[in-house]
Protein backbone atom coordinates (compact mmCIF):
# COMPACT_ATOMS: atom_id res chain seq x y z
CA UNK A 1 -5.60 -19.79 6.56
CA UNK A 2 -6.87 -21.77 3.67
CA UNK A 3 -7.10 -25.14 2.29
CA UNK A 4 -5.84 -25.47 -1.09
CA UNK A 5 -5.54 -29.16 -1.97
CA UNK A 6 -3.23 -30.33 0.35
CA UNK A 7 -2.06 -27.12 1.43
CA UNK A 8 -2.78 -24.59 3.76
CA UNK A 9 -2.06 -21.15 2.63
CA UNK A 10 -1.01 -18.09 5.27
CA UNK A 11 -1.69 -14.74 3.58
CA UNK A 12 1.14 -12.11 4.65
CA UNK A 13 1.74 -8.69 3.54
CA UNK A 14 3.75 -5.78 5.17
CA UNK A 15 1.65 -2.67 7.31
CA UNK A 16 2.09 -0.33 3.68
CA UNK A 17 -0.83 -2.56 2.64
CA UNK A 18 -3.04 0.44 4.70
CA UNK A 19 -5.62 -2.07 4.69
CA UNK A 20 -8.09 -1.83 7.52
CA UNK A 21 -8.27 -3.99 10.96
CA UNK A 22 -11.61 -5.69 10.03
CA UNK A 23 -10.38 -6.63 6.27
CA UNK A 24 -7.10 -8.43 7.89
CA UNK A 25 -9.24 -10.07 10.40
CA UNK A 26 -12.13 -11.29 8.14
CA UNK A 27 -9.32 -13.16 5.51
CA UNK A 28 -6.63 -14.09 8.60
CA UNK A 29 -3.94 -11.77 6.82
CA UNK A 30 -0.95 -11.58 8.93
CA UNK A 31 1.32 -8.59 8.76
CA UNK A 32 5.08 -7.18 9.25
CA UNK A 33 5.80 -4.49 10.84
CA UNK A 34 8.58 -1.31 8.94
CA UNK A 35 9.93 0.31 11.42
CA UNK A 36 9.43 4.22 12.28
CA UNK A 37 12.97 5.34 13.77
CA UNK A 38 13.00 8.15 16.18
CA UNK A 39 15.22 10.28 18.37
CA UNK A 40 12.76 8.78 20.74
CA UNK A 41 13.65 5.32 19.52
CA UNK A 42 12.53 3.00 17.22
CA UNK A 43 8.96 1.60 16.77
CA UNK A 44 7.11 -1.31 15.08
CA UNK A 45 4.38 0.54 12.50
CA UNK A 46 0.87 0.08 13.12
CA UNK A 47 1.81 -2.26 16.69
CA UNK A 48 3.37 0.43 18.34
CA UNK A 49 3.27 3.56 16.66
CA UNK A 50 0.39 5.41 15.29
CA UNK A 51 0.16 7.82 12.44
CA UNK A 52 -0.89 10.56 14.78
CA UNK A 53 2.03 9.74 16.34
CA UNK A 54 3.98 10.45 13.54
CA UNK A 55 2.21 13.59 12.40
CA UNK A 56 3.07 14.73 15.90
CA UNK A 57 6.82 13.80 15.85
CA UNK A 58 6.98 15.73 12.28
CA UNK A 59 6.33 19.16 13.77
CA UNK A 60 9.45 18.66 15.85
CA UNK A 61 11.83 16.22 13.57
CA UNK A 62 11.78 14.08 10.35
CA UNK A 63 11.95 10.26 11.59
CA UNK A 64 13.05 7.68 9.68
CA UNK A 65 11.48 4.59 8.14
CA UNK A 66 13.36 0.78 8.14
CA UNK A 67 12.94 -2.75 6.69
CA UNK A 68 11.07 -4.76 9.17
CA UNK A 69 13.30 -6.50 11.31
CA UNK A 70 14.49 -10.16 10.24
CA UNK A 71 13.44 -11.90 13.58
CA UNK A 72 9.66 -10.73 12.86
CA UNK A 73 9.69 -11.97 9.68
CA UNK A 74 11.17 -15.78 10.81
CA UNK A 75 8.84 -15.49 14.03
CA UNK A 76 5.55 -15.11 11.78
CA UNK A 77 6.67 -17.68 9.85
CA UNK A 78 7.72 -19.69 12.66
CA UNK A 79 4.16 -18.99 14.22
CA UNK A 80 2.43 -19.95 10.91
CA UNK A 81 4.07 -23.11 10.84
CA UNK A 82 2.99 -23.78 14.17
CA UNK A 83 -0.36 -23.13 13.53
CA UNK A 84 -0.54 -25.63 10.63
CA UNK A 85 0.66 -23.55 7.84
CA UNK A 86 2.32 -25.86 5.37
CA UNK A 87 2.36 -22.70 2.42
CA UNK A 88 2.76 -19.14 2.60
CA UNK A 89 1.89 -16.36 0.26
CA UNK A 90 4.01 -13.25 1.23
CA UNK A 91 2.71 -10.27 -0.72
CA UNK A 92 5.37 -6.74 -0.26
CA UNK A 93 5.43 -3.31 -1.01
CA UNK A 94 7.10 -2.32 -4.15
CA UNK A 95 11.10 -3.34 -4.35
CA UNK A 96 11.87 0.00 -5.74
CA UNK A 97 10.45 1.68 -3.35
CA UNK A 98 11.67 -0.33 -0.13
CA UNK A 99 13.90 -3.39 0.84
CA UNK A 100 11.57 -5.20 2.33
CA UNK A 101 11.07 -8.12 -0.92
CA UNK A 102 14.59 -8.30 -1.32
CA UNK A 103 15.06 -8.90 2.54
CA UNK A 104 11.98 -11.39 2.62
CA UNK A 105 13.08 -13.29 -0.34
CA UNK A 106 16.49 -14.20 1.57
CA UNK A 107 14.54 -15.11 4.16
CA UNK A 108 12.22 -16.86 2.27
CA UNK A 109 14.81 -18.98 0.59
CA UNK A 110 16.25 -19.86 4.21
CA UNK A 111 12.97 -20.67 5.77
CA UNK A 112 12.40 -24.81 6.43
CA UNK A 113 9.27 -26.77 6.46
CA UNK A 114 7.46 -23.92 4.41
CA UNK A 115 7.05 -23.34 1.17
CA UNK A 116 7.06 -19.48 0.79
CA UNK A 117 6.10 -17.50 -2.35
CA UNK A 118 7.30 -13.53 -2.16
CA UNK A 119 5.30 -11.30 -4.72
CA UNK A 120 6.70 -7.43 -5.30
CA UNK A 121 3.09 -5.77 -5.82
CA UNK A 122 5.19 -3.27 -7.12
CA UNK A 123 2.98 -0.74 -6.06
CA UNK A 124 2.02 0.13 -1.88
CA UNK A 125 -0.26 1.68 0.17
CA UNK A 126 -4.20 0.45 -0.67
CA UNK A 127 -2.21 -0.59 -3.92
CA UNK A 128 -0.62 -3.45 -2.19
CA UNK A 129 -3.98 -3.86 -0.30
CA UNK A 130 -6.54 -4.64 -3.07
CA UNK A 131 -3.71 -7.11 -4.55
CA UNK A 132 -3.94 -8.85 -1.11
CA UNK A 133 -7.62 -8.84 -0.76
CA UNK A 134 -7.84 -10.42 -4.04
CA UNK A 135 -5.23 -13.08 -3.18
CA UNK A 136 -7.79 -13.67 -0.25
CA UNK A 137 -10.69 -13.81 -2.15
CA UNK A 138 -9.24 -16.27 -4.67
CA UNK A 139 -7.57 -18.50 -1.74
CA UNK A 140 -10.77 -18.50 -0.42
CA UNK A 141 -12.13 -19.77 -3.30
CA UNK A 142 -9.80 -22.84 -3.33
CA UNK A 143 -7.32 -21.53 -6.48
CA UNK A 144 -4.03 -22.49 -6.67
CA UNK A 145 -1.50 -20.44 -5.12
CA UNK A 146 0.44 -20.49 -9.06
CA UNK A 147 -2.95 -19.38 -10.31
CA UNK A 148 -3.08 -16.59 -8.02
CA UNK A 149 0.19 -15.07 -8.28
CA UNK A 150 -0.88 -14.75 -11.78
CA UNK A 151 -4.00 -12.87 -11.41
CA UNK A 152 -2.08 -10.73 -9.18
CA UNK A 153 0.38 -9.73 -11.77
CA UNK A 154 -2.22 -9.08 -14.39
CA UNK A 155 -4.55 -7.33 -12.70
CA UNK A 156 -1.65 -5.01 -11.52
CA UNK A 157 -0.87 -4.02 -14.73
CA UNK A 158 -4.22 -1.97 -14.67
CA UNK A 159 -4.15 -0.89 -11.74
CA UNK A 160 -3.67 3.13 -10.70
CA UNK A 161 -2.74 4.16 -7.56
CA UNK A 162 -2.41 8.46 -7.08
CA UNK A 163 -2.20 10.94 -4.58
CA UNK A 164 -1.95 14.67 -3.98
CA UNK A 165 -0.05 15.99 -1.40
CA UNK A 166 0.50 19.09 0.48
CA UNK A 167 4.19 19.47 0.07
CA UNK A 168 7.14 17.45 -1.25
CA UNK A 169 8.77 18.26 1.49
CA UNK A 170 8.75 15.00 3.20
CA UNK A 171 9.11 12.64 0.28
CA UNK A 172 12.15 14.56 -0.78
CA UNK A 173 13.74 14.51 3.08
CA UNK A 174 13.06 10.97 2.87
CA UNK A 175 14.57 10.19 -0.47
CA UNK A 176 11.08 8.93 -2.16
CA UNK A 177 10.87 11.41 -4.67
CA UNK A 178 11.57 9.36 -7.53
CA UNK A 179 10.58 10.47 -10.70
CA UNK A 180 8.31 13.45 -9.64
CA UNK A 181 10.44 16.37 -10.28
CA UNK A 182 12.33 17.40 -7.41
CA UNK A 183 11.94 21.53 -7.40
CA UNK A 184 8.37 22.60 -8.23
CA UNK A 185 7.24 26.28 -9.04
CA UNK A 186 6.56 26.82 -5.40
CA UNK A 187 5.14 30.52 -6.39
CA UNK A 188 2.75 28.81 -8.95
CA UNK A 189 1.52 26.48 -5.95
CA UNK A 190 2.19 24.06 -9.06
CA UNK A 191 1.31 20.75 -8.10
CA UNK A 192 1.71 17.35 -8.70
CA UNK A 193 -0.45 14.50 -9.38
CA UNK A 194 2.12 11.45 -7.67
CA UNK A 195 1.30 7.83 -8.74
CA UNK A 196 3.66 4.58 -8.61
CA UNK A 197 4.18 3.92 -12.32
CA UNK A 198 5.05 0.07 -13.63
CA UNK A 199 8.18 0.36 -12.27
CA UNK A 200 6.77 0.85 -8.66
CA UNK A 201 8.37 4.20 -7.92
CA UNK A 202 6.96 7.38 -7.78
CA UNK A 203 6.56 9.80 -11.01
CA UNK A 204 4.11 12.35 -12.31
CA UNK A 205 0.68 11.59 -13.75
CA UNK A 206 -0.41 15.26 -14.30
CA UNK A 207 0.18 18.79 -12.57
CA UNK A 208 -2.23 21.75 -11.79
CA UNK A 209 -1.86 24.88 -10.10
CA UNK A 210 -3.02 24.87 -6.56
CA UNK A 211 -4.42 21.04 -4.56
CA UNK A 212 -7.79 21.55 -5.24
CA UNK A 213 -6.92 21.34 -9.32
CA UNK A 214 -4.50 18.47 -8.54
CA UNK A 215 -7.16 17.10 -6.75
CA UNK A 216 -9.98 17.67 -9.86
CA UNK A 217 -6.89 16.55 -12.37
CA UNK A 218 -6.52 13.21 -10.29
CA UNK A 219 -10.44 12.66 -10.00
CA UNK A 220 -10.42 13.46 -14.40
CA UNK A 221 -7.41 10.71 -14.72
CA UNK A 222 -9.38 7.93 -13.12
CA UNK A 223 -12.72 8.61 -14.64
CA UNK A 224 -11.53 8.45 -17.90
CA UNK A 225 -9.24 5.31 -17.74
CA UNK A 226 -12.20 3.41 -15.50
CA UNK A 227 -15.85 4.54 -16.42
CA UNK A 228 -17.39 1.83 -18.16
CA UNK A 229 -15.37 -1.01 -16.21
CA UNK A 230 -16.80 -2.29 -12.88
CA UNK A 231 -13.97 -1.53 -10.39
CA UNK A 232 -12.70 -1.80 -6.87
CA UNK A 233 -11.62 1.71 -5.24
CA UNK A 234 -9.47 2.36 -2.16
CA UNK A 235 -9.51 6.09 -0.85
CA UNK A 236 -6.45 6.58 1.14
CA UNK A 237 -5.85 9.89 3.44
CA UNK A 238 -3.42 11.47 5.71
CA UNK A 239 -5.69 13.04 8.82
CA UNK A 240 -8.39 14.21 6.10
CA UNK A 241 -10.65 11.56 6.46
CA UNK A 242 -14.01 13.83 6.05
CA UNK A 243 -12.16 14.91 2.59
CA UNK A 244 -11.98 11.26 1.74
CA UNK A 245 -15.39 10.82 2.25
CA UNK A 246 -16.20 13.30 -0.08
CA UNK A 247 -13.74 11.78 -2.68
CA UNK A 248 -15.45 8.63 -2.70
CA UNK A 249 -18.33 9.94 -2.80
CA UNK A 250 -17.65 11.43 -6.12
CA UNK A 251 -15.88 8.03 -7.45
CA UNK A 252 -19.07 6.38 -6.42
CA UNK A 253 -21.41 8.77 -8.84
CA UNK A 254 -18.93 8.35 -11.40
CA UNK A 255 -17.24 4.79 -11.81
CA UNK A 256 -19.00 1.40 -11.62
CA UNK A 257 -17.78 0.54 -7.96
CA UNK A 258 -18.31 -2.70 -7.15
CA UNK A 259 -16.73 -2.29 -3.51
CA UNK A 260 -14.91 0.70 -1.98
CA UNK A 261 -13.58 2.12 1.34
CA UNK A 262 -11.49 4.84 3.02
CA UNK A 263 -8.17 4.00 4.87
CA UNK A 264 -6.24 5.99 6.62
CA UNK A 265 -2.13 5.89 5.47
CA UNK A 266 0.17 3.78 7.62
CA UNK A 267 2.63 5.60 9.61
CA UNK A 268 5.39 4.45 7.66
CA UNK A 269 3.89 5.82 4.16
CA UNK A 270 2.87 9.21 6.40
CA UNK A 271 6.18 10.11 7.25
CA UNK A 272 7.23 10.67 3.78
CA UNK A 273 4.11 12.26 2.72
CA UNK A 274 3.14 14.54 5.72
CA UNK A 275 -0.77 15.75 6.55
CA UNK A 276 -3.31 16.06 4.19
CA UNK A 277 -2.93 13.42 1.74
CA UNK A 278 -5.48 12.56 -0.80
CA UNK A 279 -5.21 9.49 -2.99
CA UNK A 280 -6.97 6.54 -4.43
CA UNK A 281 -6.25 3.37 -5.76
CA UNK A 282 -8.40 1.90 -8.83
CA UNK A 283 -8.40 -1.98 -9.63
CA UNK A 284 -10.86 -3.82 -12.35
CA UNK A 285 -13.52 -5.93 -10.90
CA UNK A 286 -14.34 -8.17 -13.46
């Protein structure tokens, strides 16, 4: 937690943030669990649930995602007040693109004894996570929770956040396609370059023919909006991590990075976007 004036501050986000175990231990961020449902049943992401899990259930069935349930939410916040907690910053996922902020802001409202700010990052995935570590960082730093929430919101408005996947499949099953145009010349191996626009829903940034292109045409996107700035880069992957290595490899000899690292997605985000996902995520650092 930390002490802001007379205040101390819980940082919680939701497990779309994809950031890693280390960064949520070294700033005390507390998450909630979405929910992957099964034929096998239903499970809390991240606490009992894996994304290998999920890329193995997708070979056999297309499982479900759901809001995290209520209870957790009050529980944490229940827990946090325990533990001394007199504040809590509660950072989500994109509204468009789940339930979760609207759910949380009810429960917000309802919650006693706390004062609890809800921000929509609207964005998710390392997105959502590089919002959160900057909350942390600024907390840290002793500025005001108002203060923050404003940085947050400005510094989102530069942010990018893109992937390429192998297949809309899964993020048209799932009813995540958004903006990105649902039939795709599948004979052209046309593909799409997805990023979560100001909105926070999915739409096209560019296409090429083939992943590798989409892959170069992402890469081309970022260099151009970013060289010149110092940044902050998240590479995100679905069971390509030696891929993602390479990736950031190439951000690193051609952006400013002031900090970077490679998470894997959460497997929530993995169910609607299957094996093999590239992405990255792009924030100013100055």
């Amino acid at each position: 937690m930390f002490n802001i004036g007379n205040d101390r501050v819980a940082l919680v986000t939701d497990t779309a943030c994809d950031l890693l175990d280390e960064q949520l231990t070294k700033y005390d961020i507390r998450l909630v669990s979405l929910r992957v449902v099964t034929t096998q049943g239903e499970f809390r992401d991240r606490a009992e649930i894996n994304a290998e899990g999920v890329y193995a259930l997708l070979k056999t069935e297309l499982p479900k995602t759901s809001l995290p349930l209520p209870e957790d939410v009050t529980a944490l916040y229940q827990q946090l007040r325990d533990e001394g907690a007199t504040r809590i910053l509660h950072i989500c996922m994109s509204g468009n693109l789940s339930g979760t902020y609207n759910m949380v802001s009810i429960l917000a409202d309802e919650t006693e004894d706390l004062h609890v700010d809800v921000v929509d990052a609207q964005t998710l995935s390392c997105g959502t996570g590089l919002l959160v570590l900057e909350a942390a960082e600024c907390l840290e730093r002793g500025m005001p929770v108002e203060e923050v929430i404003e940085r947050l919101k400005e510094l989102r408005k530069h942010q990018l956040g893109a992937f390429v996947i192998r297949t809309l499949e899964y993020l048209r099953k799932g009813g995540r396609i958004g903006l990105v145009e649902g039939v795709v010349g599948s004979l052209l191996q046309i593909k799409p370059v997805i990023y979560v626009n100001d909105d926070g829903v999915y739409a096209t940034l560019v296409k090429a023919r083939g992943f590798s292109k989409a892959l170069s045409a992402m890469q081309e996107e970022f260099f151009k909006r970013y060289q010149g700035r110092k940044v902050r880069v998240a590479i995100v992957h679905g069971a390509a991590y030696e891929e993602a290595r390479a990736l950031l490899e190439t951000f690193r000899a051609r952006l400013d990075i002031v900090s970077g690292f490679i998470a894997p997605v959460s497997p929530a985000l993995a169910i609607h976007t299957g094996p093999g996902l590239l992405g990255a995520i792009v924030q100013y650092a100055d």
